[in-house]
N, C-alpha and C. Protein backbone atom coordinates (compact mmCIF):
# COMPACT_ATOMS: atom_id res chain seq x y z
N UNK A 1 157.41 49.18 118.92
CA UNK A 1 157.35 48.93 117.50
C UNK A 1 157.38 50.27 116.78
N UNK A 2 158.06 50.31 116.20
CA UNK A 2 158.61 51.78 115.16
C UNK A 2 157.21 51.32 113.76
N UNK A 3 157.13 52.78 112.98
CA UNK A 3 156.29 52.88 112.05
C UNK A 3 156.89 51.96 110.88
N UNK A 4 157.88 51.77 110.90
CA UNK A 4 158.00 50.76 109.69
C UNK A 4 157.83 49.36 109.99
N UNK A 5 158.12 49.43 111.28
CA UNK A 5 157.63 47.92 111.71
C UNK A 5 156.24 47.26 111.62
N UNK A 6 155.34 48.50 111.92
CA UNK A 6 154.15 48.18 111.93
C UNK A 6 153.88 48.33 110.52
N UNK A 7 154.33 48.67 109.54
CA UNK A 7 153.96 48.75 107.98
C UNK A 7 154.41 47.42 107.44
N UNK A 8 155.75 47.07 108.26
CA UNK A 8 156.27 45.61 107.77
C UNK A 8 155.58 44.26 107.76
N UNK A 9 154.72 44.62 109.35
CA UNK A 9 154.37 43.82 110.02
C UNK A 9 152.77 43.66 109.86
N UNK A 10 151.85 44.33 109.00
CA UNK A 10 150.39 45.05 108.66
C UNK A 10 151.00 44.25 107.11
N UNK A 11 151.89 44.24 106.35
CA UNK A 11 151.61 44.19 104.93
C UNK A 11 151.91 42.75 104.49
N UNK A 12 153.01 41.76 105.75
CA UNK A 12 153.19 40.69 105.71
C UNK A 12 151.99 39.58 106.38
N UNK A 13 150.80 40.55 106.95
CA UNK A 13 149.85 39.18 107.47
C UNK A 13 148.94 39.53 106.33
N UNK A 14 148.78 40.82 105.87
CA UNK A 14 147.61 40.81 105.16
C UNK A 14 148.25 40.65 103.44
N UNK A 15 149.05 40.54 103.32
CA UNK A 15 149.68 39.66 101.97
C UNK A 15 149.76 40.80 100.92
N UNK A 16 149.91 42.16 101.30
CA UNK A 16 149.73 43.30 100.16
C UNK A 16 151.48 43.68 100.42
N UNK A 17 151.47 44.74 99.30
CA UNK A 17 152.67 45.59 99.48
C UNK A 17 152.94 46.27 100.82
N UNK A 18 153.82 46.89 100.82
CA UNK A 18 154.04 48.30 102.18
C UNK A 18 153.87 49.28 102.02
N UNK A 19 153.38 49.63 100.18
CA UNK A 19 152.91 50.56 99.91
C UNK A 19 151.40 50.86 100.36
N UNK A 20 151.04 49.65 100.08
CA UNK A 20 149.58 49.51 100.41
C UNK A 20 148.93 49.38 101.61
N UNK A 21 149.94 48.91 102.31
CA UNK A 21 150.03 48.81 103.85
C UNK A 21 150.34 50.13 104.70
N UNK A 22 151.33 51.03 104.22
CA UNK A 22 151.62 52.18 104.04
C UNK A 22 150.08 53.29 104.01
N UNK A 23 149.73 53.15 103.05
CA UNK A 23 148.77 54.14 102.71
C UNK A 23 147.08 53.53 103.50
N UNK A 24 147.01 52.65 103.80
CA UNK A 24 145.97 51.87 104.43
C UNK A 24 145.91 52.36 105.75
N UNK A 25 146.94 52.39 106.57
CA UNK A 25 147.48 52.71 107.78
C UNK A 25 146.85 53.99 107.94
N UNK A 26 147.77 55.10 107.12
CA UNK A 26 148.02 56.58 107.00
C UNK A 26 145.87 57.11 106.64
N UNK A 27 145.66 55.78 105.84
CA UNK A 27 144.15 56.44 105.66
C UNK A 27 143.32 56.16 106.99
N UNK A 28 143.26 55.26 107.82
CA UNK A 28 143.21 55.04 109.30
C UNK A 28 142.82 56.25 110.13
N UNK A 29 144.60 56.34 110.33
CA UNK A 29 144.15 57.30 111.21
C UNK A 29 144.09 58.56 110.91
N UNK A 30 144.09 58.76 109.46
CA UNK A 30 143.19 60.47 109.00
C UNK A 30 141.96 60.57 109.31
N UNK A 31 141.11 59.35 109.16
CA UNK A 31 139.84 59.23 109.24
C UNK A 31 139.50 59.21 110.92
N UNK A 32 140.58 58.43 111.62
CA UNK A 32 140.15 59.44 113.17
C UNK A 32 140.35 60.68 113.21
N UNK A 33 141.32 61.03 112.95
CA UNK A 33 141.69 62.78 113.41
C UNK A 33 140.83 63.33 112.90
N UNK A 34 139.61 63.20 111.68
CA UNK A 34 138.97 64.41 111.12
C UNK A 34 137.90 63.94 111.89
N UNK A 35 137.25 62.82 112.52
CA UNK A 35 136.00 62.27 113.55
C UNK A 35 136.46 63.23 114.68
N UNK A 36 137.60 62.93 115.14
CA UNK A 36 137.99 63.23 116.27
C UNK A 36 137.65 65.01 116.65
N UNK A 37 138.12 65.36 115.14
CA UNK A 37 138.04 66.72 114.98
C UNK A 37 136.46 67.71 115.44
N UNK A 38 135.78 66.55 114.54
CA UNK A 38 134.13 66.60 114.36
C UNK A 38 133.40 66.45 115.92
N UNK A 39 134.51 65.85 116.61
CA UNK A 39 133.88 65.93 118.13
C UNK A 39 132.96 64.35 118.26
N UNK A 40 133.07 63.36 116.82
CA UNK A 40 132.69 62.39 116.60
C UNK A 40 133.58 61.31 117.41
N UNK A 41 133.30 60.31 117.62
CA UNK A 41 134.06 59.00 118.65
C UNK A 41 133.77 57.87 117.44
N UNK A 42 135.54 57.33 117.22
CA UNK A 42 134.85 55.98 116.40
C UNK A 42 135.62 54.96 117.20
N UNK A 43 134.56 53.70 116.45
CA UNK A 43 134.88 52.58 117.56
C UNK A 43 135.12 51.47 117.14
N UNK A 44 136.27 50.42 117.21
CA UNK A 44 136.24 49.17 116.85
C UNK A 44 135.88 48.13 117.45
N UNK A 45 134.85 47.41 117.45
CA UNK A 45 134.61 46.23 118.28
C UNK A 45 135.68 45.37 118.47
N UNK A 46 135.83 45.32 119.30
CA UNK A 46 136.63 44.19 119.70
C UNK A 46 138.10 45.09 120.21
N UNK A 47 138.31 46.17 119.69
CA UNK A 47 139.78 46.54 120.10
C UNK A 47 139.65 48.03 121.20
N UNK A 48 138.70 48.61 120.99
CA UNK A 48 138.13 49.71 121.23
C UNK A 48 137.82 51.09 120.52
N UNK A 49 137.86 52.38 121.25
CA UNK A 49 136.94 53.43 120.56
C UNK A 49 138.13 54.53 120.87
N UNK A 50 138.31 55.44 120.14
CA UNK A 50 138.73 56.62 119.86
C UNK A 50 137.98 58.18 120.31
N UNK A 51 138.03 58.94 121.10
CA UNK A 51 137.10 59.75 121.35
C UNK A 51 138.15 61.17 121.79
N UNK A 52 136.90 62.41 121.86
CA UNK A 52 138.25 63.39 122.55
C UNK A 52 137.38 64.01 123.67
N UNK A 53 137.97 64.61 124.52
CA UNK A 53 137.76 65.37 126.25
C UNK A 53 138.13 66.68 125.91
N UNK A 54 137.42 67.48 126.81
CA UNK A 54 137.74 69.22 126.80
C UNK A 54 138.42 69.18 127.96
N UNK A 55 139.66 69.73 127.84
CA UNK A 55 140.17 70.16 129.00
C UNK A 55 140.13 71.91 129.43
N UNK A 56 139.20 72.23 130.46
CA UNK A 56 139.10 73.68 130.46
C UNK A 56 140.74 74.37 130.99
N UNK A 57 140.77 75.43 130.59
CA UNK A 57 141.43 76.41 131.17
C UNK A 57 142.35 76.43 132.34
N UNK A 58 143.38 76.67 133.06
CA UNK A 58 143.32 76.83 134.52
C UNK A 58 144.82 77.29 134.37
N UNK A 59 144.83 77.41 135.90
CA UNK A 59 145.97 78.09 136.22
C UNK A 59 146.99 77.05 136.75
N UNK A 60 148.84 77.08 136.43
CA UNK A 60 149.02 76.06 137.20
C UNK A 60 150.18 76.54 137.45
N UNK A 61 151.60 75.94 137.94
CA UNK A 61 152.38 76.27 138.36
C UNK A 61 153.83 75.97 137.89
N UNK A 62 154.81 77.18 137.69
CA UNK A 62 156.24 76.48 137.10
C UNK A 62 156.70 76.15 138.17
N UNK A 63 157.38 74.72 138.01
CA UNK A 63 157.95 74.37 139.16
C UNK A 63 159.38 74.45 139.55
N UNK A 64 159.91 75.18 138.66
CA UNK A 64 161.48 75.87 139.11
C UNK A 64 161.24 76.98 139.82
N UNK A 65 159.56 77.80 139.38
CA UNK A 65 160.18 79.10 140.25
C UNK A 65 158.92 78.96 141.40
N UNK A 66 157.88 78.25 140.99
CA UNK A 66 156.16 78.18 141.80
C UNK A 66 155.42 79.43 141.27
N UNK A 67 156.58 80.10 140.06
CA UNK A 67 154.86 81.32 139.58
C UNK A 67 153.82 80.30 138.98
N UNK A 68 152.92 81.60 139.24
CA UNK A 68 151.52 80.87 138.78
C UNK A 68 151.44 80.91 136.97
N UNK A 69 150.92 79.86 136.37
CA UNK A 69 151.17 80.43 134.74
C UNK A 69 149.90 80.02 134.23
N UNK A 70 148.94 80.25 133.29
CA UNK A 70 148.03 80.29 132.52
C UNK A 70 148.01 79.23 131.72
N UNK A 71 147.58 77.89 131.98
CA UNK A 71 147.25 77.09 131.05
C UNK A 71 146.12 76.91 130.31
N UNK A 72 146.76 77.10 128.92
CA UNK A 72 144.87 77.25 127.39
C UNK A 72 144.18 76.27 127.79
N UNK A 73 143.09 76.21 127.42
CA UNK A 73 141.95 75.25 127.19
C UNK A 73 142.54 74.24 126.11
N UNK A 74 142.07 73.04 125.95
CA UNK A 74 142.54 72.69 124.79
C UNK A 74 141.66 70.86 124.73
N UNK A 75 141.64 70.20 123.59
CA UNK A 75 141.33 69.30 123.41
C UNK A 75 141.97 67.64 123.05
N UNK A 76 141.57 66.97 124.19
CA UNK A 76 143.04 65.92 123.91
C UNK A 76 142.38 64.49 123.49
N UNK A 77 142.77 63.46 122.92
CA UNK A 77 142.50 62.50 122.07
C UNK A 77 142.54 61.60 123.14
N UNK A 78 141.42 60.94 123.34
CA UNK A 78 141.43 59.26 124.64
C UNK A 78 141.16 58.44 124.14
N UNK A 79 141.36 57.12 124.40
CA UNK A 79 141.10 55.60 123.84
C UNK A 79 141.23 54.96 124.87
N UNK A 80 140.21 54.35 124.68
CA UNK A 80 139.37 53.34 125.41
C UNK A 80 139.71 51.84 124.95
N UNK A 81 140.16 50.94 126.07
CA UNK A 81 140.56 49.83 125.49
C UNK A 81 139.11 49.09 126.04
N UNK A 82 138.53 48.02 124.61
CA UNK A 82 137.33 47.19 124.81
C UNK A 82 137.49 46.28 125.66
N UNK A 83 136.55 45.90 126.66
CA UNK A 83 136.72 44.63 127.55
C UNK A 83 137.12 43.38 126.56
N UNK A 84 136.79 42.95 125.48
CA UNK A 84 137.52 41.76 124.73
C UNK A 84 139.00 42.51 125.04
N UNK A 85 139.72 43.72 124.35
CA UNK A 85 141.19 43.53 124.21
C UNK A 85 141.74 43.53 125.65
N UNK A 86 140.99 43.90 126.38
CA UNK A 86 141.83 43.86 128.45
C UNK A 86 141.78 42.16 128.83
N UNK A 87 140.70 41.50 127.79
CA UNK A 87 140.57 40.00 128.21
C UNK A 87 141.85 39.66 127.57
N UNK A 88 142.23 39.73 126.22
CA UNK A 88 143.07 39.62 125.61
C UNK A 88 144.64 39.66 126.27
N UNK A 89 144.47 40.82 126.47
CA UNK A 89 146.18 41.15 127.64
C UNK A 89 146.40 40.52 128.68
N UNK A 90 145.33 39.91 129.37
CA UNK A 90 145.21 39.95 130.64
C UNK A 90 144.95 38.22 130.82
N UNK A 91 144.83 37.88 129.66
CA UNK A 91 145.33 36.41 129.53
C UNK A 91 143.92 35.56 129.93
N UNK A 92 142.41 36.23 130.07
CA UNK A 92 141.84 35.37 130.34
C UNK A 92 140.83 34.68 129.53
């Protein structure tokens, strides 16, 4: 599903514009990225939680030549799917 789909598809159940659907969306997930930022985890019942992991430092390898190369530290975004939405998929 492409971003307009999901704006198409967000503004036709909930009966608003796509503007509004549009900007509803976009306020979403600003409000994770600046939690996320904060080192904060948010969570939806029922669908799941948003959180982030430290990945340290290390060394790893190019694999065209096998030098060794320096990979940064850095911080990456995980989500957690809630046992309701795995019941959900999973048909039971």
């Amino acid at each position: 599903m492409t971003k307009s789909e999901l704006i198409d598809a967000v503004a036709s159940a909930a009966n608003v514009s796509k503007a509004d659907a549009e900007r509803t969306i976009g306020a979403f997930f600003d409000t994770v990225v600046a939690n996320a930022k904060k080192g904060d985890k948010v969570a939806w019942p029922g669908f799941g939680s948003f959180s982030t992991s430290q990945r340290p430092a290390r060394t790893g390898r190019n694999p065209r030549t096998g030098a060794p190369v320096q990979i940064a530290a850095s911080t990456a975004m995980k989500f957690s799917a809630s046992s309701t939405l795995k019941a959900n998929l999973n048909g039971k």
